[in-house]
Protein backbone atom coordinates (compact mmCIF):
# COMPACT_ATOMS: atom_id res chain seq x y z
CA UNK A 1 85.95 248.05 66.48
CA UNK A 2 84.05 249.64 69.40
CA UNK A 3 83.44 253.30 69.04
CA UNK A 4 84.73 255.09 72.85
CA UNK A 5 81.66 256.68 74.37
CA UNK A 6 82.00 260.79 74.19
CA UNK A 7 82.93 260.95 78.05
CA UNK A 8 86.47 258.85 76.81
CA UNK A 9 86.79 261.31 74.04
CA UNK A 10 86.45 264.10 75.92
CA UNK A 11 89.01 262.87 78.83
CA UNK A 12 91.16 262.10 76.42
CA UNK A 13 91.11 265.21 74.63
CA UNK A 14 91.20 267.35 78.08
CA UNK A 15 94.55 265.23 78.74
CA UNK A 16 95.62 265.74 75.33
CA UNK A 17 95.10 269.58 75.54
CA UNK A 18 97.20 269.82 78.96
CA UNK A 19 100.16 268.03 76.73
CA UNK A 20 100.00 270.94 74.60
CA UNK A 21 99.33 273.68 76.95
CA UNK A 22 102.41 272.47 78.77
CA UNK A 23 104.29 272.26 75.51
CA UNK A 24 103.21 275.77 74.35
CA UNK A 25 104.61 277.33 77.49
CA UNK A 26 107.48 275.69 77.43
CA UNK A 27 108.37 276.77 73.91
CA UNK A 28 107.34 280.61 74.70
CA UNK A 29 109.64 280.46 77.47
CA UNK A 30 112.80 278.86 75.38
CA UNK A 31 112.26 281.31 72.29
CA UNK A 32 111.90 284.44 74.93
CA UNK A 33 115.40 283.58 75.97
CA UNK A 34 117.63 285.89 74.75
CA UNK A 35 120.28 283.62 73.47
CA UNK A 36 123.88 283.26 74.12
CA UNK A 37 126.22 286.04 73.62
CA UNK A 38 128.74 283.70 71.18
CA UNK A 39 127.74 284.13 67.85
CA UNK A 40 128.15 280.57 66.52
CA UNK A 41 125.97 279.33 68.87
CA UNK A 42 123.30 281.97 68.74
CA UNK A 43 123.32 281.29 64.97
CA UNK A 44 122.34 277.68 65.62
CA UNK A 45 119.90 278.37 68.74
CA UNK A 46 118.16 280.70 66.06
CA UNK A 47 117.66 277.72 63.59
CA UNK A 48 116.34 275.88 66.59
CA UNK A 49 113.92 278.95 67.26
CA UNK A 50 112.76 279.11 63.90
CA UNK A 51 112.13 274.98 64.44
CA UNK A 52 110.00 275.68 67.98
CA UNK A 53 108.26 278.88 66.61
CA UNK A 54 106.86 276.37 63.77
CA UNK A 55 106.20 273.56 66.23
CA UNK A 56 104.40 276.46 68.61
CA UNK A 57 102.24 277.24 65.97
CA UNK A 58 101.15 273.73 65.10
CA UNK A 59 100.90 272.76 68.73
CA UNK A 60 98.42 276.33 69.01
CA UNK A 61 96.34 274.92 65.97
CA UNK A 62 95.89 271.17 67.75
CA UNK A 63 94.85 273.52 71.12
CA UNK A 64 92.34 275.68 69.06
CA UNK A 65 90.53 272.29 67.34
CA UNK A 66 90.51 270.56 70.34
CA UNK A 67 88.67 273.36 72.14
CA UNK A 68 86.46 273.13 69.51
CA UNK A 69 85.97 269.48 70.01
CA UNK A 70 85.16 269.90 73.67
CA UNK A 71 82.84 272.69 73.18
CA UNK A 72 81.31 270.38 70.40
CA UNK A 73 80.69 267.54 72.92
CA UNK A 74 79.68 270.04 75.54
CA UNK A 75 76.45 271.21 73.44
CA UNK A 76 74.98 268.09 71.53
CA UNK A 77 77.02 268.73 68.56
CA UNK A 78 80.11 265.74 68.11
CA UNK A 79 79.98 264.20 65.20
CA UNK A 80 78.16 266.23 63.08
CA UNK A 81 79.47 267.78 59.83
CA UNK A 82 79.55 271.60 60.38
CA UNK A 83 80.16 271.62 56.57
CA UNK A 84 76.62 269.29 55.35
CA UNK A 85 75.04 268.34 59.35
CA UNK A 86 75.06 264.82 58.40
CA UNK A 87 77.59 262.08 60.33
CA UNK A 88 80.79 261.63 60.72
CA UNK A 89 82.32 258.30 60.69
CA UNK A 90 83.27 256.60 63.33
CA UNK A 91 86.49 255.78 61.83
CA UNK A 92 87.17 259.36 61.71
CA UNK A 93 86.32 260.18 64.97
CA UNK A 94 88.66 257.62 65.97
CA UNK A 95 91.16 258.64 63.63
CA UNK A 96 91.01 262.47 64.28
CA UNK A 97 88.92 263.33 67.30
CA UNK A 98 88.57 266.74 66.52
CA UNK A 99 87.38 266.79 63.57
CA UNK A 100 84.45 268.40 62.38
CA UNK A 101 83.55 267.19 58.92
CA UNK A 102 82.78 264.28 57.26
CA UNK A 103 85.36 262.64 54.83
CA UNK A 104 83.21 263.97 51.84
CA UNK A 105 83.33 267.96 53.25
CA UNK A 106 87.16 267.62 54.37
C-alpha cells in the first residue's frame, strides 16, 4: 500500500472540512428553528434536535482535529506523536488522518 504524499492529505482534509462546515451550518440553522406550533410534532422535532445537537457536536470535534491536522502539515509536524515525537504509522495516517499519536500513546 502506497502512503498519499501530504499535499493529497491535506486536499483531502480541506474538502473534508468544507463537508462539515457545510453540515455544521446547516444543523445550527434547523435547531434555531423555532418549531411547529402542534405539540405532537414539536415533541418529535425535539427528539430530532436532541439527535442534530449530538451530531453538531461530533461534526465540531472532526472540524477542530482536522484543523489541527492542517496546521500540523503546514509547519513540519504530520506524523509525529505529540504524545512521545516518534512516528506514526502509516497505516494510521491512512486510517485516521488526523491523528496525532502513535498507536502506543492513543
Amino acid at each position: 500500500l502506497v502512503m498519499i504524499s501530504q499535499n493529497e492529505v491535506k486536499a483531502q482534509l480541506e474538502v473534508r472540512l468544507n463537508e462539515l462546515q457545510q453540515r455544521a451550518a446547516d444543523i445550527e440553522a434547523r435547531l434555531s428553528n423555532p418549531g411547529s406550533p402542534d405539540w405532537e410534532e414539536n415533541a418529535t422535532e425535539s427528539e430530532d434536535d436532541e439527535v442534530l445537537s449530538g451530531v453538531g457536536i461530533a461534526t465540531k470535534h472532526e472540524i477542530q482535529e482536522i484543523k489541527l491536522a492542517l496546521n500540523r502539515i503546514d509547519t513540519g509536524h504530520y506524523g509525529t506523536c505529540s504524545a512521545c515525537g516518534g512516528t506514526i504509522a502509516k497505516a494510521r495516517l491512512e486510517a485516521l488522518p488526523y491523528a496525532t499519536t502513535c498507536v502506543k500513546c492513543a
